[in-house]
Protein backbone atom coordinates (compact mmCIF):
# COMPACT_ATOMS: atom_id res chain seq x y z
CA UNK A 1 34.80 -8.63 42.26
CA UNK A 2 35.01 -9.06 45.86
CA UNK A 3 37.56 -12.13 47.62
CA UNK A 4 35.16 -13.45 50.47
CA UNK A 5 33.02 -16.17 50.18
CA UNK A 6 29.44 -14.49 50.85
CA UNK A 7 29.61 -12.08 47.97
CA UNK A 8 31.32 -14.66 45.98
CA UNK A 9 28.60 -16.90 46.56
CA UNK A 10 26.31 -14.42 46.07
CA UNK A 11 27.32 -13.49 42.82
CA UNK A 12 27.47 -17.07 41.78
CA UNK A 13 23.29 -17.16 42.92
CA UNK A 14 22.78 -14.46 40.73
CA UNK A 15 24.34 -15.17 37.83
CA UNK A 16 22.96 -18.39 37.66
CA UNK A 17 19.16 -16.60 38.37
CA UNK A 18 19.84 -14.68 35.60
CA UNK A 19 20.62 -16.94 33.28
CA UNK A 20 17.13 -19.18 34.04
CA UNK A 21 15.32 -15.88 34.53
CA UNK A 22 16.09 -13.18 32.49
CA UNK A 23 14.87 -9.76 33.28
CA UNK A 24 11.90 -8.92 31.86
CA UNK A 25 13.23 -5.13 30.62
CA UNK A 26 15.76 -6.42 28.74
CA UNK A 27 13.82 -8.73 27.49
CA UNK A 28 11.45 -5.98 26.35
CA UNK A 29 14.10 -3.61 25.49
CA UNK A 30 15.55 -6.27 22.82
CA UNK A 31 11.79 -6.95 21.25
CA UNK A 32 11.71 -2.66 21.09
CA UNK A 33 15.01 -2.48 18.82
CA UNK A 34 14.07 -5.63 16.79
CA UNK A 35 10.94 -3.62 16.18
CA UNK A 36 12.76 -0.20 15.68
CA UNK A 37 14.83 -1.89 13.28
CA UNK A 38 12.17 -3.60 11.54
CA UNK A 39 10.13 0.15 11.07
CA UNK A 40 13.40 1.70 10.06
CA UNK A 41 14.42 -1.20 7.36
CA UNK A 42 10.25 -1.10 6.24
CA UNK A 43 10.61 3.06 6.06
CA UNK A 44 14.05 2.97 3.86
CA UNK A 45 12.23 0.25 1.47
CA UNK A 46 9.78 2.54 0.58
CA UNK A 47 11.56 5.54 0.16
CA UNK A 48 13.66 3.92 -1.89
CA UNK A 49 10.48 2.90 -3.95
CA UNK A 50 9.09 6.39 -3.93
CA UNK A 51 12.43 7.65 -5.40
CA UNK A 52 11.86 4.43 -8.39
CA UNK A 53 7.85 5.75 -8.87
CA UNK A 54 9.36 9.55 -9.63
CA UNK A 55 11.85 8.30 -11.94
CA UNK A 56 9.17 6.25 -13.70
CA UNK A 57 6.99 9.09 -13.60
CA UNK A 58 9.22 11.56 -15.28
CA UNK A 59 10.15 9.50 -17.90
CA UNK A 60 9.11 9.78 -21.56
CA UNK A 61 9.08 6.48 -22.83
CA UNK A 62 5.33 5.87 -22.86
CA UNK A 63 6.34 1.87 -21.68
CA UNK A 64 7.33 3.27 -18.50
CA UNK A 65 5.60 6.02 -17.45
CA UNK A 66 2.41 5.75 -19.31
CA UNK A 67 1.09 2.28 -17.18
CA UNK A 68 -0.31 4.50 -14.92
CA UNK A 69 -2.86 6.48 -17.63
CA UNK A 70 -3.33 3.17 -19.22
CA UNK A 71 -4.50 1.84 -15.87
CA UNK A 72 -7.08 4.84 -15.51
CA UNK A 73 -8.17 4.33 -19.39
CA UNK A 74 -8.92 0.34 -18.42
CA UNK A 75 -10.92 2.03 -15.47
CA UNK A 76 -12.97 4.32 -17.73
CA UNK A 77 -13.34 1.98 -20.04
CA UNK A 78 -15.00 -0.63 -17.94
CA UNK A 79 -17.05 1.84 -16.34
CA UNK A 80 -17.80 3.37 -19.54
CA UNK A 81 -19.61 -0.34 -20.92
CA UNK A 82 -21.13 -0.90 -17.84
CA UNK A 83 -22.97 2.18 -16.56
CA UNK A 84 -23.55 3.63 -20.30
CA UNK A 85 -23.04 1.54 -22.70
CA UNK A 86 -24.41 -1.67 -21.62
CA UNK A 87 -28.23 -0.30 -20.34
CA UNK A 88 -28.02 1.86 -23.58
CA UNK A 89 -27.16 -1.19 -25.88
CA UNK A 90 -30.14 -3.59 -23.63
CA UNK A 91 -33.04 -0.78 -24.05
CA UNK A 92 -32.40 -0.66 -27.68
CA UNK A 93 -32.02 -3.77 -28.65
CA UNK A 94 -35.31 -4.47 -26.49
CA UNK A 95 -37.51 -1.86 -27.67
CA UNK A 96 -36.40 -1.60 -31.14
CA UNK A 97 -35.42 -5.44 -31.95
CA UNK A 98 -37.68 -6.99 -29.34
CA UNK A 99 -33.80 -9.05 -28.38
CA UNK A 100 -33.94 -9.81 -24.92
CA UNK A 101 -30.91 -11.94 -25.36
CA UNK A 102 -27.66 -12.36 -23.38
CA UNK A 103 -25.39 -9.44 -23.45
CA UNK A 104 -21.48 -10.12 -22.39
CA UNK A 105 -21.33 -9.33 -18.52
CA UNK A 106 -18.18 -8.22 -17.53
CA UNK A 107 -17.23 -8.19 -13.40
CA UNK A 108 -15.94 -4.40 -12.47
CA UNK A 109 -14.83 -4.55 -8.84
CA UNK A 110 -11.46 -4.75 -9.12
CA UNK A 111 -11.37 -2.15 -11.61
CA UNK A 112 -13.79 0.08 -10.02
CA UNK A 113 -11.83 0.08 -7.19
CA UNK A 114 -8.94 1.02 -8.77
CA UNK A 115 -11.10 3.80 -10.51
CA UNK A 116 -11.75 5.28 -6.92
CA UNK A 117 -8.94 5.44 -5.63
CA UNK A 118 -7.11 7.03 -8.67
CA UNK A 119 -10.20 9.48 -8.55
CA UNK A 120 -9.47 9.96 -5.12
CA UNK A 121 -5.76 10.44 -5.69
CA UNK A 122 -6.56 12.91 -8.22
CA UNK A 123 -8.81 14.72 -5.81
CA UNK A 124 -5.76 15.26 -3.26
CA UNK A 125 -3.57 16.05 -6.02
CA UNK A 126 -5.90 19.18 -6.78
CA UNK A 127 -6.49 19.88 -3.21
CA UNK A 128 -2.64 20.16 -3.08
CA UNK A 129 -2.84 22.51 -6.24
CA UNK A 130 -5.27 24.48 -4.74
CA UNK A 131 -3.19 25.06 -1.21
CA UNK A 132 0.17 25.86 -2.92
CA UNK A 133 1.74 23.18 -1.21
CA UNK A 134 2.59 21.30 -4.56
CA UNK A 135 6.32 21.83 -6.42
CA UNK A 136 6.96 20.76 -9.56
């Protein structure tokens, strides 16, 4: 800190500058580590719930770890009444009961979405199979 009264002054103009405008790189640098921080506390979360789905997973107890088959099995079944066992159940009630009556129409989009993407997860989980890259 310098004793005469230009620099003194000076660094009385600048301080007060800086306090009504802020440089714009700090300003930038704090928003980057807020965000840094943010991705870092986002990234432990879900390793954290990666290390709770492998627990589940490798349990026995059919409450915990069997939700997941139970979710595919909803899947089938759904697709099951609605691609083969509803036409089936309409063409013969039609043709050999003359029925052309109402038959229970049940909305599959959520579950067929589900479907395809645990048929797509299985897909990757063979692909990994197939390259080796899989442990146990």
């Amino acid at each position: 800190m310098a004793f005469d009264p230009f620099t003194a002054g000076f660094d009385l103009v600048k301080t007060g500058l800086d306090k009504f405008f802020p440089d714009a790189n700090e300003e930038l640098r704090g928003k980057l580590n807020l965000a840094a921080s943010e991705i870092a506390n986002n990234f432990a979360l879900q390793m954290g719930q990666l290390e709770i789905n492998k627990t589940e997973a490798a349990s026995s107890s059919l409450f915990v770890s069997g939700w997941r088959p139970a979710v595919g099995w909803v899947c089938v079944a759904a697709l099951g009444y609605v691609a083969i066992f509803d036409p089936l159940a309409r063409f013969v009630a039609t043709v050999l009961f003359n029925y052309v009556g109402i038959f229970p129409i049940i909305n599959t989009e959520i579950t067929m979405q589900i479907l395809f993407a645990l048929l797509g997860l299985g897909a990757y989980r063979t692909y990994e199979k197939t390259q080796g890259t899989v442990s146990k």
